[in-house]
Protein backbone atom coordinates (compact mmCIF):
# COMPACT_ATOMS: atom_id res chain seq x y z
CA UNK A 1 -34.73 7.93 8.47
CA UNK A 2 -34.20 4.72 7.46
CA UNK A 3 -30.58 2.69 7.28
CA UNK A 4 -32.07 1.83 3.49
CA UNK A 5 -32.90 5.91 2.87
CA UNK A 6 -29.82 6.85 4.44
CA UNK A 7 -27.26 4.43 2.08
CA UNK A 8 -29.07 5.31 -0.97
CA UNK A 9 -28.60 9.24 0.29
CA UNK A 10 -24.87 8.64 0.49
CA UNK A 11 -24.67 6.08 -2.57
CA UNK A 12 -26.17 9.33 -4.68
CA UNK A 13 -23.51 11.46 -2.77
CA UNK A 14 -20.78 9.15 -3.80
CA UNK A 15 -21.88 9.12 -7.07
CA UNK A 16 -22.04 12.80 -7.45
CA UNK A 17 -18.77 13.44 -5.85
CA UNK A 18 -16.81 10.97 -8.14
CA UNK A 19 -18.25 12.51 -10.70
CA UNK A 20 -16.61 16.07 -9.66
CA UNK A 21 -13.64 14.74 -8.95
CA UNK A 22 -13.29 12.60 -12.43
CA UNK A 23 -13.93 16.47 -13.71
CA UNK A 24 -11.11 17.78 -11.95
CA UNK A 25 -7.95 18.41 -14.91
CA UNK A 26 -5.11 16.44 -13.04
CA UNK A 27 -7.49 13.54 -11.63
CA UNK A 28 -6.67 11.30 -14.81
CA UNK A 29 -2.86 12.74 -14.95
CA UNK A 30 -2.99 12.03 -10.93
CA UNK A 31 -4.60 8.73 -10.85
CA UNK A 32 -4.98 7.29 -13.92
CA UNK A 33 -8.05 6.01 -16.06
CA UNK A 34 -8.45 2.74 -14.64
CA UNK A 35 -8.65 4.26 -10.78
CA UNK A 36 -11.82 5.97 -11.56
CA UNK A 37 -13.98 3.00 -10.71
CA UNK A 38 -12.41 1.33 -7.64
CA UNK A 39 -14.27 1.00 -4.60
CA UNK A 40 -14.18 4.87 -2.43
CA UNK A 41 -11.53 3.48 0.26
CA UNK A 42 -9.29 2.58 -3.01
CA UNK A 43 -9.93 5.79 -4.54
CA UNK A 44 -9.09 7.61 -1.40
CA UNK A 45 -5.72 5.87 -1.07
CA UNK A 46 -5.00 6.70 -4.69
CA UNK A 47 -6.09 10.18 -4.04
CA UNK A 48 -4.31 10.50 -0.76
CA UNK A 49 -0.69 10.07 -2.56
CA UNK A 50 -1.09 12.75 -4.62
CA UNK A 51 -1.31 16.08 -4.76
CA UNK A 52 -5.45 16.51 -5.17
CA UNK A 53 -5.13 15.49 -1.92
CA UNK A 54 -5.90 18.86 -0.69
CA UNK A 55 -8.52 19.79 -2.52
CA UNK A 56 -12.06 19.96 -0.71
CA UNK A 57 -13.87 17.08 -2.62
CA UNK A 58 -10.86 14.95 -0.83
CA UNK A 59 -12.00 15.72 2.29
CA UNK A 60 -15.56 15.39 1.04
CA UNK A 61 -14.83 11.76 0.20
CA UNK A 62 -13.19 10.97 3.36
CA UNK A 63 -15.94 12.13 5.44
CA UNK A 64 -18.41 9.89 3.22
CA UNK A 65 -16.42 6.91 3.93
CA UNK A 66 -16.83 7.92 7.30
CA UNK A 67 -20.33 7.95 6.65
CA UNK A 68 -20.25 4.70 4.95
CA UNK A 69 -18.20 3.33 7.84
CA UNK A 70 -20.72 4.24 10.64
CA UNK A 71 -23.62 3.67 8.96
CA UNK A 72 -22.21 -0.03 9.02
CA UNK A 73 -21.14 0.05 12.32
CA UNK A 74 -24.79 1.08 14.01
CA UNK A 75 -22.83 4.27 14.79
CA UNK A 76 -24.22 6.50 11.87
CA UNK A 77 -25.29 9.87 13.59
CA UNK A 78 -23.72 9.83 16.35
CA UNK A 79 -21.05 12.34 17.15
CA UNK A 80 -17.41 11.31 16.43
CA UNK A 81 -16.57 13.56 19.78
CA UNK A 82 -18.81 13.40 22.31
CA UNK A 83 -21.18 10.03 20.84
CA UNK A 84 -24.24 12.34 21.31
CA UNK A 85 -27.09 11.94 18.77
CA UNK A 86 -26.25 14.70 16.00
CA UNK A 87 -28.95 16.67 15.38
CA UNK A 88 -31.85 15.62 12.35
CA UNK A 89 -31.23 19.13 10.78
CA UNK A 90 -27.32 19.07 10.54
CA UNK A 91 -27.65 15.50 8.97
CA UNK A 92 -30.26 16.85 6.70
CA UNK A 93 -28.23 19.52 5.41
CA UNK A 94 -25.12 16.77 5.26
CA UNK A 95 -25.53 13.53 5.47
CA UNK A 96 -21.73 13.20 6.16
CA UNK A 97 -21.77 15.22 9.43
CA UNK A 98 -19.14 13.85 11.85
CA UNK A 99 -20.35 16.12 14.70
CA UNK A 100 -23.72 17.56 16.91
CA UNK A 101 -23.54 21.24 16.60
CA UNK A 102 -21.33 21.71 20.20
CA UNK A 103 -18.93 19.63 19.17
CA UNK A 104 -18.89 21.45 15.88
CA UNK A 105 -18.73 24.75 17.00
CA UNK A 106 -15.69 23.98 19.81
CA UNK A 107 -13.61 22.13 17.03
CA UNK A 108 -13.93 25.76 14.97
CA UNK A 109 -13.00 27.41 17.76
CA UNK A 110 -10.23 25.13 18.59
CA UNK A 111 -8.90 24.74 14.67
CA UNK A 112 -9.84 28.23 13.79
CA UNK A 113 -6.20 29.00 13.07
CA UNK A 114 -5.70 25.86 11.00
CA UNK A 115 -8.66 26.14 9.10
CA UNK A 116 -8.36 30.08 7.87
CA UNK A 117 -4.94 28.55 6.54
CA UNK A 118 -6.82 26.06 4.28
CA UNK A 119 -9.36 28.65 2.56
């Protein structure tokens, strides 16, 4: 895939996310109007000071800016743990993917307690 495909996969993310987020009742009470269009590291600080903070699409947008991050870096696909290429198929299914399936399956294993809290 190409850096071009790839940013224009996540740009259609973004745009798909803020607009489930913008549907959420206590974005507007949370953030305010105006927020809604600032750039996603803006919107995450905004979001992170409030209580929507822990809802999924939160963590959905902070793994795209992760994405974002990377992908300017020269370190998009690569696995935040161990730096090993992260498989095609995982970043097919998401393009955010922060980790190659070992990695993956040790940090469920490792935060299984944490996560069953969560959901």
């Amino acid at each position: 895939m190409s850096i071009t495909h790839i940013r224009h996969e996540l740009s259609e993310l973004e745009a798909n996310l803020r607009i489930e987020i913008r549907a959420l009742p206590s974005f507007i009470e949370a953030i305010g109007e105006s927020s809604a269009n600032q750039s996603l590291t803006e919107l995450i600080d905004k979001l992170a000071q409030t209580p929507l903070a822990e809802h999924p699409l939160f963590s959905q947008l902070n793994k795209l800016d992760a994405a974002f991050c990377q992908l300017d870096l020269g370190l998009y696909g690569l696995c935040s743990d161990c730096e090993a290429e992260i498989e095609t198929v995982r970043l097919t299914q998401d393009p955010t993917e922060q980790r190659c399936n070992a990695c993956a399956d040790h940090y469920l294993h490792e935060h299984r307690h944490e996560l069953r809290l969560n959901h």
